[in-house]
N, C-alpha and C. Protein backbone atom coordinates (compact mmCIF):
# COMPACT_ATOMS: atom_id res chain seq x y z
N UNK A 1 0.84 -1.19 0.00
CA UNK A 1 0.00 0.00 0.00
C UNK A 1 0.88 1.25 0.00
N UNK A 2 0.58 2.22 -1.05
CA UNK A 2 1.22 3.54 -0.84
C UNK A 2 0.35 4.33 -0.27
N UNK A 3 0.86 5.35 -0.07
CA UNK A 3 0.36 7.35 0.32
C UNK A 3 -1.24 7.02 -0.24
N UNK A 4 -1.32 6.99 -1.48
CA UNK A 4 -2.46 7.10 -2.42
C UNK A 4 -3.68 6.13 -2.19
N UNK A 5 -3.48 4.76 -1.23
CA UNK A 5 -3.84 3.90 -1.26
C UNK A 5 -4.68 4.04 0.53
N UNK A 6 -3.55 4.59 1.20
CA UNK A 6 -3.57 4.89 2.89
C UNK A 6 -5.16 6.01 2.36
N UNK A 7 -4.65 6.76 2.00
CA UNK A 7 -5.01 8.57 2.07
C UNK A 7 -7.35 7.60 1.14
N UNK A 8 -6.99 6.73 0.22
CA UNK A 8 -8.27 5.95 0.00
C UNK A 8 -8.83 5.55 1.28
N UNK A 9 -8.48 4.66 1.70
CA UNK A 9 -8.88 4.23 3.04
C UNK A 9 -9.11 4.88 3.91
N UNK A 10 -8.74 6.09 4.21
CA UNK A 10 -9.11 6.74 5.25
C UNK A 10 -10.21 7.54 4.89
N UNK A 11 -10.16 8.26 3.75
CA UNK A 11 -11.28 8.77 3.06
C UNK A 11 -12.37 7.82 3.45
N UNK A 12 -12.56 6.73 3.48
CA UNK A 12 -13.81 5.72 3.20
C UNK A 12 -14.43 5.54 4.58
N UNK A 13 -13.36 5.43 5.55
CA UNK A 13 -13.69 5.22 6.69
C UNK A 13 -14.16 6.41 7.40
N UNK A 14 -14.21 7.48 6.75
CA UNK A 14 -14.32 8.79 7.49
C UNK A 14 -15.95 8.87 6.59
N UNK A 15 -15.96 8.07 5.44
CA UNK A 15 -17.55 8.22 4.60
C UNK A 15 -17.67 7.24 3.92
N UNK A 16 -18.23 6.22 4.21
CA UNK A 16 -18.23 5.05 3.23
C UNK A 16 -19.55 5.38 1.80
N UNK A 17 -20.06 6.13 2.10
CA UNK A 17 -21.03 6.74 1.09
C UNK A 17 -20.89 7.81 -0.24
N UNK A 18 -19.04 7.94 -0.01
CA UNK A 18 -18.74 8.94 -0.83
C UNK A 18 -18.73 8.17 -2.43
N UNK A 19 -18.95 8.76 -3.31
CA UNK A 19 -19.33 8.51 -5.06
C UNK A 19 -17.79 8.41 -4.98
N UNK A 20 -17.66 7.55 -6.16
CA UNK A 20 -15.89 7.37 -6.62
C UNK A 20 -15.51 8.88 -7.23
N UNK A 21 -16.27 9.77 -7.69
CA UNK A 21 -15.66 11.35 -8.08
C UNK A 21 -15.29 12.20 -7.06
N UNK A 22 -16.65 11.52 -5.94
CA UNK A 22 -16.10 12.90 -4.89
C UNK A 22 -14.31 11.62 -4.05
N UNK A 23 -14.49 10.68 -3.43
CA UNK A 23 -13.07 10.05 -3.40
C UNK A 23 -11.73 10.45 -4.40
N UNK A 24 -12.46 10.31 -5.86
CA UNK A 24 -11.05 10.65 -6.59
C UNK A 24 -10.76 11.98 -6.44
N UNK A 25 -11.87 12.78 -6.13
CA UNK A 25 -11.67 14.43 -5.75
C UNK A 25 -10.72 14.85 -4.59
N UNK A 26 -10.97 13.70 -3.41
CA UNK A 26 -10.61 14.10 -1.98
C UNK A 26 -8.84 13.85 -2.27
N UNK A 27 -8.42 12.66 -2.71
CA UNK A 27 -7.10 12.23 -3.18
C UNK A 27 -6.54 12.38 -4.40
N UNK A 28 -6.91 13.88 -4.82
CA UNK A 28 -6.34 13.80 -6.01
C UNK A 28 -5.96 12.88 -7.24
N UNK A 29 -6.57 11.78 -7.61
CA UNK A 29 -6.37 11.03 -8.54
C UNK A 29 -8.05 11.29 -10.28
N UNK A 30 -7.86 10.92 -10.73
CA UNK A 30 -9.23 11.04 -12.01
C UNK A 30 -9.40 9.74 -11.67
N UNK A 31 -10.92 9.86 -11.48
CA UNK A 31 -12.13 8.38 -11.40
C UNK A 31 -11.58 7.54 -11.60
N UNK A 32 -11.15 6.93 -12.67
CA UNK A 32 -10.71 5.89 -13.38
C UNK A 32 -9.58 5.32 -12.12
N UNK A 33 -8.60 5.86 -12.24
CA UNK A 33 -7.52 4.93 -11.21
C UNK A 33 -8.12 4.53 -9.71
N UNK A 34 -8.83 5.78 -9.02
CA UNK A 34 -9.42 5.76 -8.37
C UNK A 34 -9.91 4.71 -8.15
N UNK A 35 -11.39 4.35 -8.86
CA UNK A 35 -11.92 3.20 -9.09
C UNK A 35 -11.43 1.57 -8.87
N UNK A 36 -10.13 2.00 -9.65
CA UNK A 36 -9.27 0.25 -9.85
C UNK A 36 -8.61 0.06 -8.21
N UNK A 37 -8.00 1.81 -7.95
CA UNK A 37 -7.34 1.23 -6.62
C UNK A 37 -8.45 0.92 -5.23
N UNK A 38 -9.22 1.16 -5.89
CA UNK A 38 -10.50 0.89 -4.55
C UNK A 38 -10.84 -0.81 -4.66
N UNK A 39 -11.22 -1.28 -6.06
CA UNK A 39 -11.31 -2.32 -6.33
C UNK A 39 -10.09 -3.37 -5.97
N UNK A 40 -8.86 -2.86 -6.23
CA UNK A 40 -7.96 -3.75 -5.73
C UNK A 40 -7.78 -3.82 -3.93
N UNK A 41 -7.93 -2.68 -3.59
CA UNK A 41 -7.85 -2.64 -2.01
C UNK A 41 -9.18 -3.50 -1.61
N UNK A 42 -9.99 -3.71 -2.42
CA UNK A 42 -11.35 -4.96 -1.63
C UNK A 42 -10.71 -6.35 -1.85
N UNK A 43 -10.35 -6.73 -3.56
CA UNK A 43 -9.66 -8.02 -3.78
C UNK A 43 -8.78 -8.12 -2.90
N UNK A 44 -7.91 -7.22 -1.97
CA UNK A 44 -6.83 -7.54 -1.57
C UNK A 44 -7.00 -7.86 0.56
N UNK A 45 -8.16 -7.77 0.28
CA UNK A 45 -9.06 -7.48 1.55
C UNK A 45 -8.72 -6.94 2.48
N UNK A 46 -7.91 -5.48 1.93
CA UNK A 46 -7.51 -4.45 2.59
C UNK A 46 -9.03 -3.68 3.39
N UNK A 47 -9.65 -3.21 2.32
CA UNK A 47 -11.33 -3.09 2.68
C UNK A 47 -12.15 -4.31 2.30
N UNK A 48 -12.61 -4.67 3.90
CA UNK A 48 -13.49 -5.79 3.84
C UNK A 48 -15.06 -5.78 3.54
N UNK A 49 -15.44 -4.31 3.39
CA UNK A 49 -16.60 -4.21 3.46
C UNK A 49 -17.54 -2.51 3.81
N UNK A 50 -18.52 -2.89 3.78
CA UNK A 50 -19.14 -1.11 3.74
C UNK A 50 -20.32 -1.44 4.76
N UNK A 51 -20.69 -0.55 5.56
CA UNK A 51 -21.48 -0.86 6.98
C UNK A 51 -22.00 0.76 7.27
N UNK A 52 -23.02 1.01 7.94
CA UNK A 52 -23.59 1.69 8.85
C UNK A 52 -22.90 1.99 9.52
N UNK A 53 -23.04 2.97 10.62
CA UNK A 53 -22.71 3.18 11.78
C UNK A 53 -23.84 4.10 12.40
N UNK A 54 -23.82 3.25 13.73
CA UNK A 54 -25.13 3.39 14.05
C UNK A 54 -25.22 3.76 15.76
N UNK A 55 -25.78 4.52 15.94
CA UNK A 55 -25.70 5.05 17.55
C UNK A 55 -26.40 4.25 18.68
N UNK A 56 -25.74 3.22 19.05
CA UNK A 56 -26.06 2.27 20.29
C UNK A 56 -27.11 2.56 20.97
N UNK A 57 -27.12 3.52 21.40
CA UNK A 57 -28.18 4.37 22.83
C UNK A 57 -29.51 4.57 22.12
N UNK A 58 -29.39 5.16 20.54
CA UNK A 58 -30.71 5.19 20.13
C UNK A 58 -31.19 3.94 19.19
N UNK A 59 -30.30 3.23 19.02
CA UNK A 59 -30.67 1.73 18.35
C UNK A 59 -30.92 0.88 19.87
N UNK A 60 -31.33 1.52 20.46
CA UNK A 60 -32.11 0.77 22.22
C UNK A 60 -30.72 -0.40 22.80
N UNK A 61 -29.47 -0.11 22.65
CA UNK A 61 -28.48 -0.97 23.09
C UNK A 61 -27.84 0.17 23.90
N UNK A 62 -28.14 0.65 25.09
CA UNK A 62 -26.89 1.51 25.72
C UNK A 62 -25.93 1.31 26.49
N UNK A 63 -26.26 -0.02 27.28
CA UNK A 63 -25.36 -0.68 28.29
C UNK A 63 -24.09 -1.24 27.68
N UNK A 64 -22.80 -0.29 27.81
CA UNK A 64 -21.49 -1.14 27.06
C UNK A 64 -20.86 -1.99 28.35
N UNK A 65 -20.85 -3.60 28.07
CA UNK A 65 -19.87 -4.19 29.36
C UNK A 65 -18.63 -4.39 28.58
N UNK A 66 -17.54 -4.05 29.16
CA UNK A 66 -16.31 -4.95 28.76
C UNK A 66 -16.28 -6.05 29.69
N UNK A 67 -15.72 -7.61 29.06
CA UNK A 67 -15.69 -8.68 29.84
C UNK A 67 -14.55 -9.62 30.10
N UNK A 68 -13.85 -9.45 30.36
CA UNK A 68 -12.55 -10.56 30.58
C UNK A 68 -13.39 -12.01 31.21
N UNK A 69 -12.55 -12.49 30.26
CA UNK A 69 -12.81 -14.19 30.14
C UNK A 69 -11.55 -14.92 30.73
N UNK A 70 -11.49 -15.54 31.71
CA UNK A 70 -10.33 -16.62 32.25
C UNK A 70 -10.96 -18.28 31.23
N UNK A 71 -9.85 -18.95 30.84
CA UNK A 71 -10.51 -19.99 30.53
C UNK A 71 -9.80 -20.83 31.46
N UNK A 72 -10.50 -22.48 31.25
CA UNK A 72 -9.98 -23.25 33.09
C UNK A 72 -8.52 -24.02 32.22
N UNK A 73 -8.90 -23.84 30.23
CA UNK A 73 -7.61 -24.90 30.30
C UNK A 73 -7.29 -24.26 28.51
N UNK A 74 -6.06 -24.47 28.05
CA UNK A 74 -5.84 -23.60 27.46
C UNK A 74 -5.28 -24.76 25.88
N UNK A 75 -5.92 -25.86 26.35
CA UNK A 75 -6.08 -26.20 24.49
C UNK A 75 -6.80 -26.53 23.60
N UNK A 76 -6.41 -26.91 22.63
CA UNK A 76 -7.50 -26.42 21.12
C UNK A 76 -8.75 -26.87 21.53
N UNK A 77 -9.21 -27.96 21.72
CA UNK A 77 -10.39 -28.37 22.15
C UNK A 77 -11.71 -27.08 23.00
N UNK A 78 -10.93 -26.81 24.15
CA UNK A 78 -11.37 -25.46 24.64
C UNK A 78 -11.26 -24.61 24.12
N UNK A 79 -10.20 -24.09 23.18
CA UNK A 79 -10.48 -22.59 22.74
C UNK A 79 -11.22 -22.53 21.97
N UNK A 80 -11.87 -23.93 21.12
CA UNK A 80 -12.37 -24.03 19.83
C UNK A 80 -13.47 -23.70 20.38
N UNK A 81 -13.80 -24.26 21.39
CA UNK A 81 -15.43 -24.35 22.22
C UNK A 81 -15.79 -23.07 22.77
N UNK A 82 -14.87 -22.46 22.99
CA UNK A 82 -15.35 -21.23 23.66
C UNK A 82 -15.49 -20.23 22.34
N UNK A 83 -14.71 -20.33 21.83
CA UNK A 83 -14.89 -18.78 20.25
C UNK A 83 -15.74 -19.49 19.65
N UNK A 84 -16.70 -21.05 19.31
CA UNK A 84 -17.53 -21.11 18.45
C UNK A 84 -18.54 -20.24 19.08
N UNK A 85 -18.99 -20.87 20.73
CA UNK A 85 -19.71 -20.23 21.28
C UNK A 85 -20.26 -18.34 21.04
N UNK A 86 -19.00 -17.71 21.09
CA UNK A 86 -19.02 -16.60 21.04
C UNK A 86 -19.21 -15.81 19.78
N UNK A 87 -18.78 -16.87 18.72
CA UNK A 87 -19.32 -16.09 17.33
C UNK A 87 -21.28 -16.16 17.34
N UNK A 88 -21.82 -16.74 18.02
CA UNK A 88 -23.66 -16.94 18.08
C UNK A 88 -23.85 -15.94 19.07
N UNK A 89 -23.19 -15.49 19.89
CA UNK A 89 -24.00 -14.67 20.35
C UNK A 89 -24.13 -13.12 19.94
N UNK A 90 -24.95 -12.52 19.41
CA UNK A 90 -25.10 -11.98 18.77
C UNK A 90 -24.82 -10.22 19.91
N UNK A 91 -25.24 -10.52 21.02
CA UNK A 91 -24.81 -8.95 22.01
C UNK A 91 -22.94 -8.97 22.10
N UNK A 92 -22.30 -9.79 21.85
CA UNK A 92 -20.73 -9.55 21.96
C UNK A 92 -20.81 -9.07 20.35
N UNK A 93 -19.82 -7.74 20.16
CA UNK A 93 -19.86 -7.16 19.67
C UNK A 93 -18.27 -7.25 18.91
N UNK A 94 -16.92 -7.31 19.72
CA UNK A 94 -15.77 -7.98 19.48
C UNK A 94 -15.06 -8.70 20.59
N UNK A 95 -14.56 -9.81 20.66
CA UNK A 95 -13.74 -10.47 21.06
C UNK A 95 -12.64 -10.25 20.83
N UNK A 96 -11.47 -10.08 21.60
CA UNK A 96 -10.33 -9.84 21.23
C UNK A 96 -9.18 -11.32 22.03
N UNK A 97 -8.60 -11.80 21.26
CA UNK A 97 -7.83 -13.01 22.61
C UNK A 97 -6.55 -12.15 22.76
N UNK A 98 -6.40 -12.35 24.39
CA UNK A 98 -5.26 -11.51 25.05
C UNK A 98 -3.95 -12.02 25.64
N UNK A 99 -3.23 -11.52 25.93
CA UNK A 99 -1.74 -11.95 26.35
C UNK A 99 -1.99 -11.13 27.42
N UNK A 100 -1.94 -11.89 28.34
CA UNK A 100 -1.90 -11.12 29.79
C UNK A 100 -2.60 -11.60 30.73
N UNK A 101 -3.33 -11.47 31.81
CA UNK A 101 -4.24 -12.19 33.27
C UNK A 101 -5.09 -12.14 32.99
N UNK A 102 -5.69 -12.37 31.56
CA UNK A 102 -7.15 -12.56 31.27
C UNK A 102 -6.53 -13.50 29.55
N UNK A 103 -7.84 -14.14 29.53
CA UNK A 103 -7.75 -14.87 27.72
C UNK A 103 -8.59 -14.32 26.93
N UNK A 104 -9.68 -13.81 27.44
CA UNK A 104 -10.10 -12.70 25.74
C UNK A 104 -10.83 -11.37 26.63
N UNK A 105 -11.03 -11.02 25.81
CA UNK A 105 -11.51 -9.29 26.20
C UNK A 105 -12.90 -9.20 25.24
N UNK A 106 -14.04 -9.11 25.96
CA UNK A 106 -15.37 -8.79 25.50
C UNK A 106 -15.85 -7.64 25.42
N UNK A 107 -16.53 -6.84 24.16
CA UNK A 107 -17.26 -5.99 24.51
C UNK A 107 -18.43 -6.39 24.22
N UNK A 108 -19.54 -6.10 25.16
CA UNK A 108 -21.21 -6.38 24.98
C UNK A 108 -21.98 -5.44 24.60
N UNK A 109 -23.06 -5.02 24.13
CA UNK A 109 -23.61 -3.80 24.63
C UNK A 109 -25.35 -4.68 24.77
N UNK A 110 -25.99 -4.41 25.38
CA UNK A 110 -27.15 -4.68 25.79
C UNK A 110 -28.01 -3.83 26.54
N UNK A 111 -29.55 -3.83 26.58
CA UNK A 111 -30.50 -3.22 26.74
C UNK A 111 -30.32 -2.39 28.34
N UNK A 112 -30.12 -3.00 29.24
CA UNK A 112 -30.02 -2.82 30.55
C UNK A 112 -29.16 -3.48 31.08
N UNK A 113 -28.55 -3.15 32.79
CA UNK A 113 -28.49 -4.26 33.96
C UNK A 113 -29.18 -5.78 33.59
N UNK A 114 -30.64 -5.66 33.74
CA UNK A 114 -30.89 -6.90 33.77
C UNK A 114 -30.64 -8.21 32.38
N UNK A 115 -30.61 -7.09 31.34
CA UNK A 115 -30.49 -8.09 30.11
C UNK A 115 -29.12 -8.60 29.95
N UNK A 116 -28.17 -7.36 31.12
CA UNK A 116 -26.73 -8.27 31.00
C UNK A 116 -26.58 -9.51 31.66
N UNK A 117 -27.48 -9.04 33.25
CA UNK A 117 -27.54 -10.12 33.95
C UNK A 117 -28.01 -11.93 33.51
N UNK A 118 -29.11 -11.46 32.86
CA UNK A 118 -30.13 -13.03 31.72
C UNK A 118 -28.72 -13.00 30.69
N UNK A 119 -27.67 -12.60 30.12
CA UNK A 119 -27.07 -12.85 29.33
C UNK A 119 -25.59 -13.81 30.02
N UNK A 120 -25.46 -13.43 30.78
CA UNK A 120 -24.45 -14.20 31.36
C UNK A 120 -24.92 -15.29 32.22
N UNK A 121 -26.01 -15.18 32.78
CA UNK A 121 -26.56 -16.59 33.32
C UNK A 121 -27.01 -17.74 32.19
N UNK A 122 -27.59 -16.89 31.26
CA UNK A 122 -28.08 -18.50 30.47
C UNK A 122 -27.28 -18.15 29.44
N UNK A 123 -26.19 -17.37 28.69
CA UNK A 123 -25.12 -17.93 27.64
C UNK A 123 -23.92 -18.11 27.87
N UNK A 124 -23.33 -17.09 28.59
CA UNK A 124 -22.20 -17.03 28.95
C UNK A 124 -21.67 -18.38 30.13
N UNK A 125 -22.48 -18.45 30.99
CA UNK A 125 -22.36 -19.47 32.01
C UNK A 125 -22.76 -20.95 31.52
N UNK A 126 -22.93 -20.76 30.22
CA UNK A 126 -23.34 -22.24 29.50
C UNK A 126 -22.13 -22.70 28.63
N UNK A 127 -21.88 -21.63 28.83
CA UNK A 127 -20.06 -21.55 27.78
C UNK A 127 -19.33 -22.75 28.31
N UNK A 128 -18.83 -24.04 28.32
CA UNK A 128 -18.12 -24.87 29.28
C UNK A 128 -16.45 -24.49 28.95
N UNK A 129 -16.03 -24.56 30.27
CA UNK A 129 -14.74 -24.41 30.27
C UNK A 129 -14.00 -22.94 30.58
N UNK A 130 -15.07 -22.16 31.28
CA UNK A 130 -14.70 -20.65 31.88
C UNK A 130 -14.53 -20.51 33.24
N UNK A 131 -13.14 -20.32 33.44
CA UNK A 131 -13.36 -20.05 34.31
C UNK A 131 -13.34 -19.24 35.25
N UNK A 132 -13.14 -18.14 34.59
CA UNK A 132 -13.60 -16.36 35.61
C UNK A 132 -14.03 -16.04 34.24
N UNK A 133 -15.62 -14.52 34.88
CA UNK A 133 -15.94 -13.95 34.23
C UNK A 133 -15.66 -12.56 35.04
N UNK A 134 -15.04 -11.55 34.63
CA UNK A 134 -14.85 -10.01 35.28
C UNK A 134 -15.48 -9.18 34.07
N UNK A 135 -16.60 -8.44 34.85
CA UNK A 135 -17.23 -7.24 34.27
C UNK A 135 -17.15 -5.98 34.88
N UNK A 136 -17.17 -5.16 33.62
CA UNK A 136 -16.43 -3.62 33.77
C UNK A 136 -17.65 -2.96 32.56
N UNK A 137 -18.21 -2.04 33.26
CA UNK A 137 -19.32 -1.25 32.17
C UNK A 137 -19.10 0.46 32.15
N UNK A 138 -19.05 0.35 31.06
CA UNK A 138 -18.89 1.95 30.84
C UNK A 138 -19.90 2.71 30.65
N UNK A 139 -19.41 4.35 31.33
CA UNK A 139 -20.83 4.78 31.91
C UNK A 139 -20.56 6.06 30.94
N UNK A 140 -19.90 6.41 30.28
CA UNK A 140 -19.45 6.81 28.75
C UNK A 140 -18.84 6.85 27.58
N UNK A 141 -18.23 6.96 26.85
CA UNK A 141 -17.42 7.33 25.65
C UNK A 141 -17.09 8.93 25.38
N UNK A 142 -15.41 8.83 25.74
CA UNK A 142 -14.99 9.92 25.46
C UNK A 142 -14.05 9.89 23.92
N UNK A 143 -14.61 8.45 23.32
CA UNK A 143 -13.54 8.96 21.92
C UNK A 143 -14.21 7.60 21.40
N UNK A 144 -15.07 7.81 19.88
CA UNK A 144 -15.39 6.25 19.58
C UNK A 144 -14.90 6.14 17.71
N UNK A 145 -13.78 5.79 17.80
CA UNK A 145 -13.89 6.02 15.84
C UNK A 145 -13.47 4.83 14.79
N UNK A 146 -13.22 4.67 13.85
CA UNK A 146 -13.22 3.53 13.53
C UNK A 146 -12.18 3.91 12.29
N UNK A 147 -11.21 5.20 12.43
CA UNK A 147 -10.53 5.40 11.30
C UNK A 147 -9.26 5.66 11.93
N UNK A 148 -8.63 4.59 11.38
CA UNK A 148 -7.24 4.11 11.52
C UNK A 148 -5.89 5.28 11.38
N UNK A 149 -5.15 5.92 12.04
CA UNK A 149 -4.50 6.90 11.88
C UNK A 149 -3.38 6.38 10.95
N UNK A 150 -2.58 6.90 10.33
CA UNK A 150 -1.88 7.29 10.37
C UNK A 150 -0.32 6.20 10.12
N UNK A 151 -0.19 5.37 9.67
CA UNK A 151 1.38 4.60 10.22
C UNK A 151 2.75 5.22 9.76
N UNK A 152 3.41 5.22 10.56
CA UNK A 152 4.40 5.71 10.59
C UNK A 152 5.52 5.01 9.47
N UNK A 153 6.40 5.79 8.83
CA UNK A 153 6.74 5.09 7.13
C UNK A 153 7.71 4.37 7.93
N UNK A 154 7.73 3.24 7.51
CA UNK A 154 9.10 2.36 7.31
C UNK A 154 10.47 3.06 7.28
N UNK A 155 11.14 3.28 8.03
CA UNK A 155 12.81 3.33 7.97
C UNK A 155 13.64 2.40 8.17
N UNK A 156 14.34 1.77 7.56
CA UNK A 156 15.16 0.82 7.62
C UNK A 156 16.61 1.16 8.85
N UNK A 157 16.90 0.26 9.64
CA UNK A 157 17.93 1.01 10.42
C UNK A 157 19.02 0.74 9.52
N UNK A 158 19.82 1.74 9.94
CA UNK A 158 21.24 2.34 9.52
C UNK A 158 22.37 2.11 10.68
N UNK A 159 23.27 2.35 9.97
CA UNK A 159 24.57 2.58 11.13
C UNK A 159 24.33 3.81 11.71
N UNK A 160 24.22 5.34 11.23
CA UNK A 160 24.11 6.61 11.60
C UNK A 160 23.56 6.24 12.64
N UNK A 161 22.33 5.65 12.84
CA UNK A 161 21.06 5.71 13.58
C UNK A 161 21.32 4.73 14.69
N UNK A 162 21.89 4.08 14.38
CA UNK A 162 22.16 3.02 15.64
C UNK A 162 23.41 3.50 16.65
């Protein structure tokens, strides 16, 4: 990926609704290349896809839990069992698996207290092979975005530099 390719992507993520003229407008390129490098950044499944974004609180989901997951044993058999589990339930929102005093990191968002509560008694606690659940709910958002900054260019080290 170059400059031209970054500077696409971020455009998209900042508007996934923009026409390929106004994109080729924002990055200086004419439609045409535009076009191909958008198309190749999907074949290349750089961009996976085009989505909504949609405001939790008024789509009736306001309760965000984050959830650390302990599991009781840590091979394939269990991990398989626990992430099939977690791709069906449809209130975890991302799973992340972690390196550190927890094995994955949940975010939920759900209706209330109580719908978290019915969610962890009859799915989460049906999950076999967990064994701590720690919940942490956030009572705002001071930063929520989904557009990737920025990476810093490649420098190769040198002698000078070392």
């Amino acid at each position: 990926m170059d400059a031209v390719d970054r500077s696409i992507v971020r455009e998209l993520q900042q508007d996934g609704r923009l026409t390929n003229q106004e994109l080729a407008d924002r990055v200086r390129l004419s439609p045409s290349p535009c076009l191909r490098r958008v198309r190749r950044l999907e074949e290349a499944g750089v961009i996976e896809g085009y989505t909504a974004l949609v405001d939790q609180s008024v789509f009736g989901l306001p309760v965000t839990a984050f959830v650390r997951i302990g599991l009781e044993r840590h091979n394939a058999a269990s991990v398989e069992a626990f992430e099939e589990h977690v791709q069906r339930i449809d209130h975890i929102q991302d799973c992340y698996l972690m390196a550190g005093s927890t094995d994955y990191l949940l975010r939920i968002v759900v209706e209330d207290l109580q719908a978290y509560e019915r969610l962890v008694r009859t799915r989460l606690h049906a999950i076999p092979g967990i064994a701590s659940i720690e919940s942490e709910f956030a009572f705002g958002s001071v930063k929520h975005t989904r557009v990737f900054p920025q990476p810093a260019p490649f420098r190769p080290a040198t002698e000078d530099r070392l």
